[in-house]
C-alpha atoms as a PDB file:
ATOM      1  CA  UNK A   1    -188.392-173.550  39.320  1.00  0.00           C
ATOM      2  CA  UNK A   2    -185.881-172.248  42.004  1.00  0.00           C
ATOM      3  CA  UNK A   3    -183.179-170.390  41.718  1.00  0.00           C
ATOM      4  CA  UNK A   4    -180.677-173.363  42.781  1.00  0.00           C
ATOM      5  CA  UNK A   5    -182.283-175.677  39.903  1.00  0.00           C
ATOM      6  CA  UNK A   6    -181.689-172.878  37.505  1.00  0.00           C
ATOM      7  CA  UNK A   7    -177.802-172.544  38.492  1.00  0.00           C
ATOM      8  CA  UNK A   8    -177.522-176.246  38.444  1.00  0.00           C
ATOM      9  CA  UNK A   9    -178.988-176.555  35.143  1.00  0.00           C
ATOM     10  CA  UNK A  10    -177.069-173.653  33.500  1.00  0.00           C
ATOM     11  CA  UNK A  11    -173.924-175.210  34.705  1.00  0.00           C
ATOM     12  CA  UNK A  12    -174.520-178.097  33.321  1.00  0.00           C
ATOM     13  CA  UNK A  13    -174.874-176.949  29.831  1.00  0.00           C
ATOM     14  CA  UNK A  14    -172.089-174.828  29.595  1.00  0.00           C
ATOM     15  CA  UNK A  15    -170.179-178.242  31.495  1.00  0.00           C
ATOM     16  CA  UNK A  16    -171.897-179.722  28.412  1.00  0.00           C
ATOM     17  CA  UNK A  17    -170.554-176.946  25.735  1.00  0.00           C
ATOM     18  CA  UNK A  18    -167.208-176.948  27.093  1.00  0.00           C
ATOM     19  CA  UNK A  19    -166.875-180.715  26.520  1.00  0.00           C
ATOM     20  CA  UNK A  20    -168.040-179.985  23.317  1.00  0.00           C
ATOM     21  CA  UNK A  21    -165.780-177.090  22.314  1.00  0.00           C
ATOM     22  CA  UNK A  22    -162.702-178.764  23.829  1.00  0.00           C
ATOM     23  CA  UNK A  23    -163.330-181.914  20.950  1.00  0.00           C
ATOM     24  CA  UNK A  24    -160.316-181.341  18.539  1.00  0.00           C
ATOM     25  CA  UNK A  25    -162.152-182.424  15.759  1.00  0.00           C
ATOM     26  CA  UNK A  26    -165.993-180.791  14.896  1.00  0.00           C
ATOM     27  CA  UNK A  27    -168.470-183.354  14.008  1.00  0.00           C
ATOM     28  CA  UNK A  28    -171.684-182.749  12.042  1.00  0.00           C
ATOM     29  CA  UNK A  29    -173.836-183.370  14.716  1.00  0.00           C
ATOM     30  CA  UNK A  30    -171.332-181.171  17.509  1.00  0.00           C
ATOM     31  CA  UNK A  31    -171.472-178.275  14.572  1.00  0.00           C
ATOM     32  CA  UNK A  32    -174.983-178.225  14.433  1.00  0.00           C
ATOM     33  CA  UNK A  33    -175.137-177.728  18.206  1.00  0.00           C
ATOM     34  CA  UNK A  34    -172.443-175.346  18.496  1.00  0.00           C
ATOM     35  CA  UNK A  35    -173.426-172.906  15.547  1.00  0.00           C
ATOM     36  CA  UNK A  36    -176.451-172.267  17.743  1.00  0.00           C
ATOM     37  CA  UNK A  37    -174.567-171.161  20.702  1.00  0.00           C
ATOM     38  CA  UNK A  38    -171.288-169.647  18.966  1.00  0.00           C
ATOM     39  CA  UNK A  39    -170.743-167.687  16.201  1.00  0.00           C
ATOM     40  CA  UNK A  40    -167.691-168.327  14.004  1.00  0.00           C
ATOM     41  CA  UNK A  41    -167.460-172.492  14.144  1.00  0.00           C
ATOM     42  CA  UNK A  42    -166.140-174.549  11.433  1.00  0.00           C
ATOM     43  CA  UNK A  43    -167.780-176.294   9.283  1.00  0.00           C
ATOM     44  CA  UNK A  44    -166.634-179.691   9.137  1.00  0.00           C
ATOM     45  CA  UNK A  45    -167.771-179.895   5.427  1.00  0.00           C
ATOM     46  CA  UNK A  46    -165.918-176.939   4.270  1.00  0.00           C
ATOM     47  CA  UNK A  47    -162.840-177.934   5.652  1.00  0.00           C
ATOM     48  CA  UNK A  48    -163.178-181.270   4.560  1.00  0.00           C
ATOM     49  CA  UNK A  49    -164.166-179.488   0.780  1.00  0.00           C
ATOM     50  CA  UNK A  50    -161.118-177.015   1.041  1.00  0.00           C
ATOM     51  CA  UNK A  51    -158.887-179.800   1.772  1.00  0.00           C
ATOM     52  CA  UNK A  52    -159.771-181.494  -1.365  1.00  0.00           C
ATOM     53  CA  UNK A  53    -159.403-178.798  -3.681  1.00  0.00           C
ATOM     54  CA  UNK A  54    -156.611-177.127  -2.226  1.00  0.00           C
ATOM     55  CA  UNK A  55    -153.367-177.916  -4.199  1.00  0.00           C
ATOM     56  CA  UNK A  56    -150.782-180.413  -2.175  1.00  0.00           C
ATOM     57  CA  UNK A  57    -147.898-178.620  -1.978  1.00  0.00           C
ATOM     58  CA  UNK A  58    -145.458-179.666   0.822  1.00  0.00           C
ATOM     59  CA  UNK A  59    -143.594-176.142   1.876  1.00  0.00           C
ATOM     60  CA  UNK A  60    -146.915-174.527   1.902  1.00  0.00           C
ATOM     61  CA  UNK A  61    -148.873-177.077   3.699  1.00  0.00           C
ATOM     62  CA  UNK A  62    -146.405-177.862   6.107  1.00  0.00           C
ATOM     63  CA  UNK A  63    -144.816-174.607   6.296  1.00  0.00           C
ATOM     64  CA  UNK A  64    -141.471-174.098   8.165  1.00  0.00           C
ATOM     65  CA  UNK A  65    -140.739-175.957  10.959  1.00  0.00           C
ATOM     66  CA  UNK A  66    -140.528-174.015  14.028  1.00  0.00           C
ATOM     67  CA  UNK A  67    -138.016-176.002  16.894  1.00  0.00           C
ATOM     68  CA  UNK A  68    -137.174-174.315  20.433  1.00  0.00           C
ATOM     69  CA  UNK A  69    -133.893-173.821  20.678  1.00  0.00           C
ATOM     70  CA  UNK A  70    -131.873-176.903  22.013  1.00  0.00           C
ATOM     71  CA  UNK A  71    -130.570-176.507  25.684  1.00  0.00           C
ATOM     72  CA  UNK A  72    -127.178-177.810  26.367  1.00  0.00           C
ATOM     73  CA  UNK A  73    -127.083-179.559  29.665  1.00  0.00           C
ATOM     74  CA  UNK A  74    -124.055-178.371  31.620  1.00  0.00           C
ATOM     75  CA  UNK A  75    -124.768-179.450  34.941  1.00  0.00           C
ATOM     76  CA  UNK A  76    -126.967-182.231  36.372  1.00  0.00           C
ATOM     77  CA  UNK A  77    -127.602-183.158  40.132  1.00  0.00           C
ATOM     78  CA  UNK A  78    -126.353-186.281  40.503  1.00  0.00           C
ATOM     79  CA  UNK A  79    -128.674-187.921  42.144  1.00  0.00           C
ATOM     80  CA  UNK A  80    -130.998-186.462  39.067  1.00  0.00           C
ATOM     81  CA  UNK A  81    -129.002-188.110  36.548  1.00  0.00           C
ATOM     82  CA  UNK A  82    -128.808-191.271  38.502  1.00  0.00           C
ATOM     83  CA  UNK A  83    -132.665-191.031  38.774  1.00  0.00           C
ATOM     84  CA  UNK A  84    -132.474-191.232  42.665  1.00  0.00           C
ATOM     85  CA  UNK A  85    -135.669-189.110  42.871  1.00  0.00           C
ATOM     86  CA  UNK A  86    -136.573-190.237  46.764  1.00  0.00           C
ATOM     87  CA  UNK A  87    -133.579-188.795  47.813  1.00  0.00           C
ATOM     88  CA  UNK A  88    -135.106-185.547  47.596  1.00  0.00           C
ATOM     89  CA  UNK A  89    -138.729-186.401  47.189  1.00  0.00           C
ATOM     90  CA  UNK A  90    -141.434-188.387  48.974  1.00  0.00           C
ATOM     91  CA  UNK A  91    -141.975-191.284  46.908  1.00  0.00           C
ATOM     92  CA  UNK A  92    -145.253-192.096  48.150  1.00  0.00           C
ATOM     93  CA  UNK A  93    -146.709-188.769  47.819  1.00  0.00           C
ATOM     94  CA  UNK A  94    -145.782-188.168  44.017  1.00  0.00           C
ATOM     95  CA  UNK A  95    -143.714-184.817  43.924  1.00  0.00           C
ATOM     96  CA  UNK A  96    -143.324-183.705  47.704  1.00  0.00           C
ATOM     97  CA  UNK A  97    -140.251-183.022  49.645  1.00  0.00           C
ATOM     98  CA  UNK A  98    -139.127-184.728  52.077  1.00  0.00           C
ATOM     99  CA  UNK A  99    -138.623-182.299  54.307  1.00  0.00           C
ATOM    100  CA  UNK A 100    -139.149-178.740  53.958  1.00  0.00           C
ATOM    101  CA  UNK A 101    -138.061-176.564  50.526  1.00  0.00           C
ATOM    102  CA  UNK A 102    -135.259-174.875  52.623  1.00  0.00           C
ATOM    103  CA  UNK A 103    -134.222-177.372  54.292  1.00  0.00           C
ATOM    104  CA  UNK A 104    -134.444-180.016  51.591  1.00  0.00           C
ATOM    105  CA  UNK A 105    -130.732-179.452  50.057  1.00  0.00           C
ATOM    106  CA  UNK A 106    -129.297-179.926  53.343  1.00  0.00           C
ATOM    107  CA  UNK A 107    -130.333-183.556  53.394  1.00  0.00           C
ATOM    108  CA  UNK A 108    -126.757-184.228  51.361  1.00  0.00           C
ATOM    109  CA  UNK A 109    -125.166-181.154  51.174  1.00  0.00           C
ATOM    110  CA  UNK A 110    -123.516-179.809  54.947  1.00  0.00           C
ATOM    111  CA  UNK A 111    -125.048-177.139  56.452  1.00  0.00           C
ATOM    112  CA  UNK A 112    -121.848-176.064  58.672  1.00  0.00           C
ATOM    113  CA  UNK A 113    -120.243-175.275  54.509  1.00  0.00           C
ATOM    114  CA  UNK A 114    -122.667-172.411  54.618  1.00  0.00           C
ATOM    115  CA  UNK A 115    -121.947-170.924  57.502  1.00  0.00           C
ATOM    116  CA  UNK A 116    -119.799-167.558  57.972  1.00  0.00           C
ATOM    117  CA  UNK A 117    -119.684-164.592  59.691  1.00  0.00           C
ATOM    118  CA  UNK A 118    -121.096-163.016  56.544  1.00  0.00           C
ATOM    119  CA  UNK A 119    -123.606-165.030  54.547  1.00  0.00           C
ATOM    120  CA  UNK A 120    -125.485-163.939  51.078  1.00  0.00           C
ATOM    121  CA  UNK A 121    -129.324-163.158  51.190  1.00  0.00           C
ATOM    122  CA  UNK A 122    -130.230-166.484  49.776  1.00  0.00           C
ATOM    123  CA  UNK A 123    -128.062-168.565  51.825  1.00  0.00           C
ATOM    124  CA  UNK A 124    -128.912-166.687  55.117  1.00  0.00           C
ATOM    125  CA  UNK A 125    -132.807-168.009  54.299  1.00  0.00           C
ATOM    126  CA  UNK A 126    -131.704-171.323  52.648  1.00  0.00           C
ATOM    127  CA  UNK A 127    -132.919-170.214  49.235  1.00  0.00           C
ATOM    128  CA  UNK A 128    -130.744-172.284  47.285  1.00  0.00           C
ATOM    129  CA  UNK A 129    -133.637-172.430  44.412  1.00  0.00           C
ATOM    130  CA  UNK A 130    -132.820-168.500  44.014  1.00  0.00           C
ATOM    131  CA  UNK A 131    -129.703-169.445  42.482  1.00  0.00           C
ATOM    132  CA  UNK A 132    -129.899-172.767  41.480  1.00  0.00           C
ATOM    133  CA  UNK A 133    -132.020-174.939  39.667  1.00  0.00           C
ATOM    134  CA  UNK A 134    -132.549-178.162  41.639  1.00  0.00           C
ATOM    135  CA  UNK A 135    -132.257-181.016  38.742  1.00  0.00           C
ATOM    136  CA  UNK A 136    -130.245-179.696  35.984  1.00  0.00           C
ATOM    137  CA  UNK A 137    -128.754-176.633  33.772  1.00  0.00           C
ATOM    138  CA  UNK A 138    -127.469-174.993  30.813  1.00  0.00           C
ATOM    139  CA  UNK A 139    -124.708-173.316  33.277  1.00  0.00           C
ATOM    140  CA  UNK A 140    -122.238-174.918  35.962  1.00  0.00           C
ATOM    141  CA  UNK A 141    -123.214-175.237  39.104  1.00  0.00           C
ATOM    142  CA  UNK A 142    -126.964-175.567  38.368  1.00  0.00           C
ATOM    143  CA  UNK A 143    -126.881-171.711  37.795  1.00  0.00           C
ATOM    144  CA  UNK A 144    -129.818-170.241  37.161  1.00  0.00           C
ATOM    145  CA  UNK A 145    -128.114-167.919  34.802  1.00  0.00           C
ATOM    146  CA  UNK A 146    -124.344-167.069  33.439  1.00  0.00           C
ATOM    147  CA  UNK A 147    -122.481-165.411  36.672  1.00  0.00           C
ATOM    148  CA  UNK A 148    -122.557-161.853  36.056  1.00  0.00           C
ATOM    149  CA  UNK A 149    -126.237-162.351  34.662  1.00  0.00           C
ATOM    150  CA  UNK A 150    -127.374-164.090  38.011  1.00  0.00           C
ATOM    151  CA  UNK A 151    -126.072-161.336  39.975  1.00  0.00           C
ATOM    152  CA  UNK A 152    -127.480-158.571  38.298  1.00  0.00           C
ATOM    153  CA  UNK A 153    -130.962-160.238  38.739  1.00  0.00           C
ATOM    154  CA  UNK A 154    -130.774-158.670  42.739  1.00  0.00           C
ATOM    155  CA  UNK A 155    -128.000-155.933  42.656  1.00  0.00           C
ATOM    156  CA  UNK A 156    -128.364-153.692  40.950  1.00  0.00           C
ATOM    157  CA  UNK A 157    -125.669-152.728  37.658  1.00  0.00           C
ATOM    158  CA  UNK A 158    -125.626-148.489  38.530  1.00  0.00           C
ATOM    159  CA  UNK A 159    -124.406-149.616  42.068  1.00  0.00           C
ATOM    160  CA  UNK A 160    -121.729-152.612  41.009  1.00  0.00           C
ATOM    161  CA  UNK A 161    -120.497-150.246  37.981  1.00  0.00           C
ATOM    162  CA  UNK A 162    -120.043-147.197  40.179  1.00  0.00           C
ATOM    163  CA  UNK A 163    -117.804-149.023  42.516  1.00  0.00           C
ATOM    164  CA  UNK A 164    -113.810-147.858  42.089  1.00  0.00           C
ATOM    165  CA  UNK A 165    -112.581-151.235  42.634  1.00  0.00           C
ATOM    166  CA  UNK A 166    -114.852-152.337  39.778  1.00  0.00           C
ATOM    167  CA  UNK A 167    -112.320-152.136  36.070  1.00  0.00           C
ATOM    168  CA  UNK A 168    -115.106-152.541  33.653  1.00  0.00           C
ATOM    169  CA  UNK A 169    -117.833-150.385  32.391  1.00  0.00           C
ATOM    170  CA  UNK A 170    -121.748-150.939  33.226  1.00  0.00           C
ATOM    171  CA  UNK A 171    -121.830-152.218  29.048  1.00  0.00           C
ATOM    172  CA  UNK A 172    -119.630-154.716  29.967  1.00  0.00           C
ATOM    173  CA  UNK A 173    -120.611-155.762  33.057  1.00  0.00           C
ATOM    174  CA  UNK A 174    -122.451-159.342  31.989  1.00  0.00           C
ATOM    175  CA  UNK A 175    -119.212-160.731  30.543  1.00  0.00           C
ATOM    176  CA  UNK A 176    -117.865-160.428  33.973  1.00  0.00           C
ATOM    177  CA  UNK A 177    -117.843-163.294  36.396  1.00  0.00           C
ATOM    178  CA  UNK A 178    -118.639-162.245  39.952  1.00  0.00           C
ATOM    179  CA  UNK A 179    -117.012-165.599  41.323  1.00  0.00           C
ATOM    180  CA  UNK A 180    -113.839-164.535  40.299  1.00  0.00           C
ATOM    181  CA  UNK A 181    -113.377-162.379  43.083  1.00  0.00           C
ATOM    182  CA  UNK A 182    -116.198-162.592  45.129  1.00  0.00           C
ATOM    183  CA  UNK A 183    -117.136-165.596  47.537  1.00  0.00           C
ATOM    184  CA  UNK A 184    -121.095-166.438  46.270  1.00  0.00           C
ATOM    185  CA  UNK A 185    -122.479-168.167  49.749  1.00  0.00           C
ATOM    186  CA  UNK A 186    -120.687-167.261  52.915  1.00  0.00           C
ATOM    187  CA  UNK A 187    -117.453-165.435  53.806  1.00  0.00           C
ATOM    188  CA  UNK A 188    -115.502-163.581  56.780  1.00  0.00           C
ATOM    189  CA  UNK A 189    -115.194-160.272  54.767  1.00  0.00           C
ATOM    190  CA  UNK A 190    -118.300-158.517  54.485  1.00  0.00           C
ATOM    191  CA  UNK A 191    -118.148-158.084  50.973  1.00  0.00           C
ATOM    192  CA  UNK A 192    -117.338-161.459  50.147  1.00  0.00           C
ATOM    193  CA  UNK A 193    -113.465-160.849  49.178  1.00  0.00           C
ATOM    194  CA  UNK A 194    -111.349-163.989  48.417  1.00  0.00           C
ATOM    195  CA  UNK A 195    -108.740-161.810  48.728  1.00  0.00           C
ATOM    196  CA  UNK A 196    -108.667-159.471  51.502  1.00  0.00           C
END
């Protein structure tokens, strides 16, 4: 036999063992199969016993229900909410762009709005997703994160904490909101002042 037929062959099977495994529920004839190549499967006719004679108590068999925590939607893209997917996306070709990722937000939004002499790392590469998320939020503005929070994810806290014109303590500094004094895209003072 060559060595291709071999490879093919033991592919195959464990193609063939995989399907097997990947069953949810183990059937007399798939256990005695797999209890030749794996150690450790059930036996459908212990579980099936076990079952049977186990008492039926709802807390324990059920145990406690485990839910993710609810998100509460604070911001949508419109044209998300309004389920205008080809806006953004290629209808034809399931989840594409239209156009490139960084230039994709600039189909709607205007470009010239983004545009200053000083302009944020993200905006300077049209990385809106850095920010934003592109369909909806738990935080205005399709934020990413709560203000402060976003900001510290690139600058670091030592540096924002140790400036003088900064009143709060590095503790405090993610129940501060950046935005309240600071421009977040583009602005003509180079450290994004609204107030020079």
């Amino acid at each position: 036999m060559s060595m291709r037929l071999v490879v093919i062959i033991t592919r195959v099977l464990l193609l063939f063992l995989v399907l097997m495994t990947i069953q949810c529920s183990i059937t007399e004839k798939r256990y005695k199969v797999l209890k030749v190549f794996f150690d450790g499967v059930p036996d459908p006719k212990a579980k099936a016993e076990e079952e049977e004679t186990a008492p039926h108590t709802p807390e324990k068999a059920a145990g406690p229900v485990q839910r993710p925590p609810v998100k509460v939607i604070k911001s949508s893209h419109p044209d998300f909410a309004n389920r205008e997917c080809n806006k953004c996306h290629n209808k034809s070709a399931s989840n594409f762009l239209k156009t490139q990722k960084d230039k994709v937000c600039f189909i709607c939004h205007d470009s010239s709005d983004f545009k200053g002499e000083f302009a944020h790392g993200p905006v300077a590469v049209s990385d809106c997703l850095a920010c934003h998320f592109p369909h909806e939020s738990e935080y205005e503005s399709l934020l990413r994160q709560k203000d402060a929070r976003l900001c510290l994810e690139c600058h670091l806290g030592e540096d924002v904490a140790r400036n003088p014109l900064h009143k709060f303590k590095y503790a405090d500094m993610e129940k501060e909101t950046c935005t309240r004094c600071h421009f977040p895209h583009v602005s003509e003072s180079r450290f994004f002042l609204k107030t020079n």
